[in-house]
Structure formats: structure tokens, C-alpha cells
C-alpha atoms as a PDB file:
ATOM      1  CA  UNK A   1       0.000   0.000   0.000  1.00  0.00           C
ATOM      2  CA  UNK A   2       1.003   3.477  -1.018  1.00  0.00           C
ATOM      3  CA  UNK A   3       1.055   6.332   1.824  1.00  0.00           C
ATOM      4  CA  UNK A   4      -0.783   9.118   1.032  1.00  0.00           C
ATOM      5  CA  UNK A   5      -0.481  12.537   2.533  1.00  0.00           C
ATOM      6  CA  UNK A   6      -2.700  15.697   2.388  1.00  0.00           C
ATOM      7  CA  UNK A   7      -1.802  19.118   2.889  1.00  0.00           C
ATOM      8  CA  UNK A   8      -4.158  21.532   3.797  1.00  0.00           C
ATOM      9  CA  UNK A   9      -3.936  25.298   2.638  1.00  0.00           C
ATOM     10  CA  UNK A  10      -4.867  26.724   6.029  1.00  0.00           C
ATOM     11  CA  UNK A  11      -5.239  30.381   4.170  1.00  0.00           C
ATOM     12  CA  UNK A  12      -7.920  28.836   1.518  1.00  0.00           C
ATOM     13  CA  UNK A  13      -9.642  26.742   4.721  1.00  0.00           C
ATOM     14  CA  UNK A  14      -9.744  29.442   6.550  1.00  0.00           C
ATOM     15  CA  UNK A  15     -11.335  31.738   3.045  1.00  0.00           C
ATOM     16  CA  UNK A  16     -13.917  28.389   2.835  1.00  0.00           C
ATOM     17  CA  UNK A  17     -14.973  28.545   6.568  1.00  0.00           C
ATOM     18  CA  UNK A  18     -15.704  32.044   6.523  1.00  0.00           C
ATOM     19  CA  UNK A  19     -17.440  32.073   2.252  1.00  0.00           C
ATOM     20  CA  UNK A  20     -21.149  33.629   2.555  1.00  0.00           C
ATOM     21  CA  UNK A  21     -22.514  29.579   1.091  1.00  0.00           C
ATOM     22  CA  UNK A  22     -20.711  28.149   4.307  1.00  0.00           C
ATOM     23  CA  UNK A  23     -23.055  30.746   6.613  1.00  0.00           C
ATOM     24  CA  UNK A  24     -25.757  30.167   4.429  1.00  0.00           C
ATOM     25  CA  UNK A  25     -25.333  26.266   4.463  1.00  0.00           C
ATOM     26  CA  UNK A  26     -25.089  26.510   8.366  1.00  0.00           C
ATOM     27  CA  UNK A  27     -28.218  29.188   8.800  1.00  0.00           C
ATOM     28  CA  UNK A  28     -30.259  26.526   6.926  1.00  0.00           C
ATOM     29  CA  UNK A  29     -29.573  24.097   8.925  1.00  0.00           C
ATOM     30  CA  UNK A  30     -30.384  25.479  12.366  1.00  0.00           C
ATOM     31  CA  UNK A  31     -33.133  26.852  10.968  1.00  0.00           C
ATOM     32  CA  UNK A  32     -34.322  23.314  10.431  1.00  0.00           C
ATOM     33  CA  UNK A  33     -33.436  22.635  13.952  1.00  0.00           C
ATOM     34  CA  UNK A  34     -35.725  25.236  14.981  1.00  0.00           C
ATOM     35  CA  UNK A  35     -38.612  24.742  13.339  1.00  0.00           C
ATOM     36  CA  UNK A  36     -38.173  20.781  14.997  1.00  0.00           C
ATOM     37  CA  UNK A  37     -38.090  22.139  18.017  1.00  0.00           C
ATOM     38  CA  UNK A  38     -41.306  24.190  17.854  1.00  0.00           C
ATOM     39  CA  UNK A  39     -42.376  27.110  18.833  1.00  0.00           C
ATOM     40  CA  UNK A  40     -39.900  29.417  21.420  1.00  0.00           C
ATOM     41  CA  UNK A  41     -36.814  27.944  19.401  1.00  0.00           C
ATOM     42  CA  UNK A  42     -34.573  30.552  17.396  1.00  0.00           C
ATOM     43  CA  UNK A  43     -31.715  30.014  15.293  1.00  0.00           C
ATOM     44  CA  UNK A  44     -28.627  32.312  14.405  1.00  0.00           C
ATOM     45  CA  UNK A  45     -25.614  32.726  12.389  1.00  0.00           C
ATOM     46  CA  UNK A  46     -23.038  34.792  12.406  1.00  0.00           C
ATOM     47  CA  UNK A  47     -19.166  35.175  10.568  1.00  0.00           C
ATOM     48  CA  UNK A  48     -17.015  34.856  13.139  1.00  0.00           C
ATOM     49  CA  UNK A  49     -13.551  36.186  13.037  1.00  0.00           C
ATOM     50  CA  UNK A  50     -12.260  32.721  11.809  1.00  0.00           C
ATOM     51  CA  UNK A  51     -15.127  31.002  10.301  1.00  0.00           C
ATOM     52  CA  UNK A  52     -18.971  30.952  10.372  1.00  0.00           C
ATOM     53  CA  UNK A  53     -20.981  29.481  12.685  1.00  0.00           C
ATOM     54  CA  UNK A  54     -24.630  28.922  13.467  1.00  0.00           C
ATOM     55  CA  UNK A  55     -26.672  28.222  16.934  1.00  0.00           C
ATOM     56  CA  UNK A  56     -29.994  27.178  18.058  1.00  0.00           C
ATOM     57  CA  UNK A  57     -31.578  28.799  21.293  1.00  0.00           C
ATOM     58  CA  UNK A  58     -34.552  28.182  24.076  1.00  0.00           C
ATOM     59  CA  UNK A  59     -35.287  32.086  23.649  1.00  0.00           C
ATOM     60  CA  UNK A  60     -38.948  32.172  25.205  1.00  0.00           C
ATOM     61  CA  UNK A  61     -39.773  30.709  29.067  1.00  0.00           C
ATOM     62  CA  UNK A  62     -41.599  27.909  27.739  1.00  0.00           C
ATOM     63  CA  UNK A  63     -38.648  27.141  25.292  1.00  0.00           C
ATOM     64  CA  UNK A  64     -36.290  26.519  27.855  1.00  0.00           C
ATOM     65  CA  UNK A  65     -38.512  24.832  30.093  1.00  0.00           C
ATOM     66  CA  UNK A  66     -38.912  22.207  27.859  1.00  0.00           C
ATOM     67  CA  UNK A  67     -35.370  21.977  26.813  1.00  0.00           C
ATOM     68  CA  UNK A  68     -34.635  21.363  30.359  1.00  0.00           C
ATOM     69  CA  UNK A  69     -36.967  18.561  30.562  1.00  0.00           C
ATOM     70  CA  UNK A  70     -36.962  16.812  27.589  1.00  0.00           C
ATOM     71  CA  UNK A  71     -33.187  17.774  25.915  1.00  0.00           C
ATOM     72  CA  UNK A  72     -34.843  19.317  23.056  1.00  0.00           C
ATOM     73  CA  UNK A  73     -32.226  20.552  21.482  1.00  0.00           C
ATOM     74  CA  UNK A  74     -29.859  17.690  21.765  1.00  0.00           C
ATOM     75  CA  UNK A  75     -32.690  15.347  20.611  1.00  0.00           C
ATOM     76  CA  UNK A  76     -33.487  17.319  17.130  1.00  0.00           C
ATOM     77  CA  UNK A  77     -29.993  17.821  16.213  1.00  0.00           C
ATOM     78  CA  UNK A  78     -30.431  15.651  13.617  1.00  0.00           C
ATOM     79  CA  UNK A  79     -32.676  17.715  11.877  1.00  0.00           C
ATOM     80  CA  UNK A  80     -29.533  19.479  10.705  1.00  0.00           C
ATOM     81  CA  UNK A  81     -28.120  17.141   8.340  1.00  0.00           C
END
């Protein structure tokens, strides 16, 4: 067997983690989380100073109430892929 090795640009990953599709891709997704998760549930994303990145909150009372009881959020990750 041959070995192969991969090099990694870290300027161009760092260009790719930060491209407006990557924040779009990610916004998507936690918007999918949210809408899972029902009502109370709010999803963000933001470009960070090294890449993008995207979050799902318990923003209401209710929201987090529920997240405390039943792991919400944790349970409808999966919603995300």
C-alpha cells in the first residue's frame, strides 16, 4: 500500500470557513433545527472572526422549560443534516 499525505492550505480553509454559502449552508440548517423544536426555538448565524458558525436557542420561558426537561435541542440535532 502506497502512503498518502494531504496538505491543507490553512489560508484557503480558513477563506472556505468564513465564504457567505458556508453561513448560508449553516443558517439553513439550524433553521431546520428550529422549526423541529417548535415554537420558542430561534436560530442564528453569524461570521465569526475565523469562520462561520450557526446556533440554536430556548429564547422564550416555555422554550427553555422544555429543553430542560426533555433535551430538546440535543434530541433534534439531527434535523440538521
Amino acid at each position: 500500500m502506497s502512503k498518502v499525505e494531504v496538505k491543507l492550505d490553512d489560508k484557503g480553509m480558513e477563506e472556505l470557513l468564513r465564504s457567505p454559502p458556508v453561513l448560508a449552508d449553516l443558517k439553513r440548517r439550524a433553521d431546520r433545527i428550529a422549526a423541529v423544536c417548535g415554537f420558542g426555538y430561534k436560530a442564528y448565524a453569524e461570521q465569526g472572526r475565523s469562520r462561520a458558525r450557526a446556533s440554536v436557542v430556548a429564547a422564550t420561558r416555555g422554550a427553555r422549560r422544555d429543553n430542560a426537561r426533555k433535551n430538546t435541542l440535543i434530541r433534534n440535532i439531527g434535523a440538521g443534516r
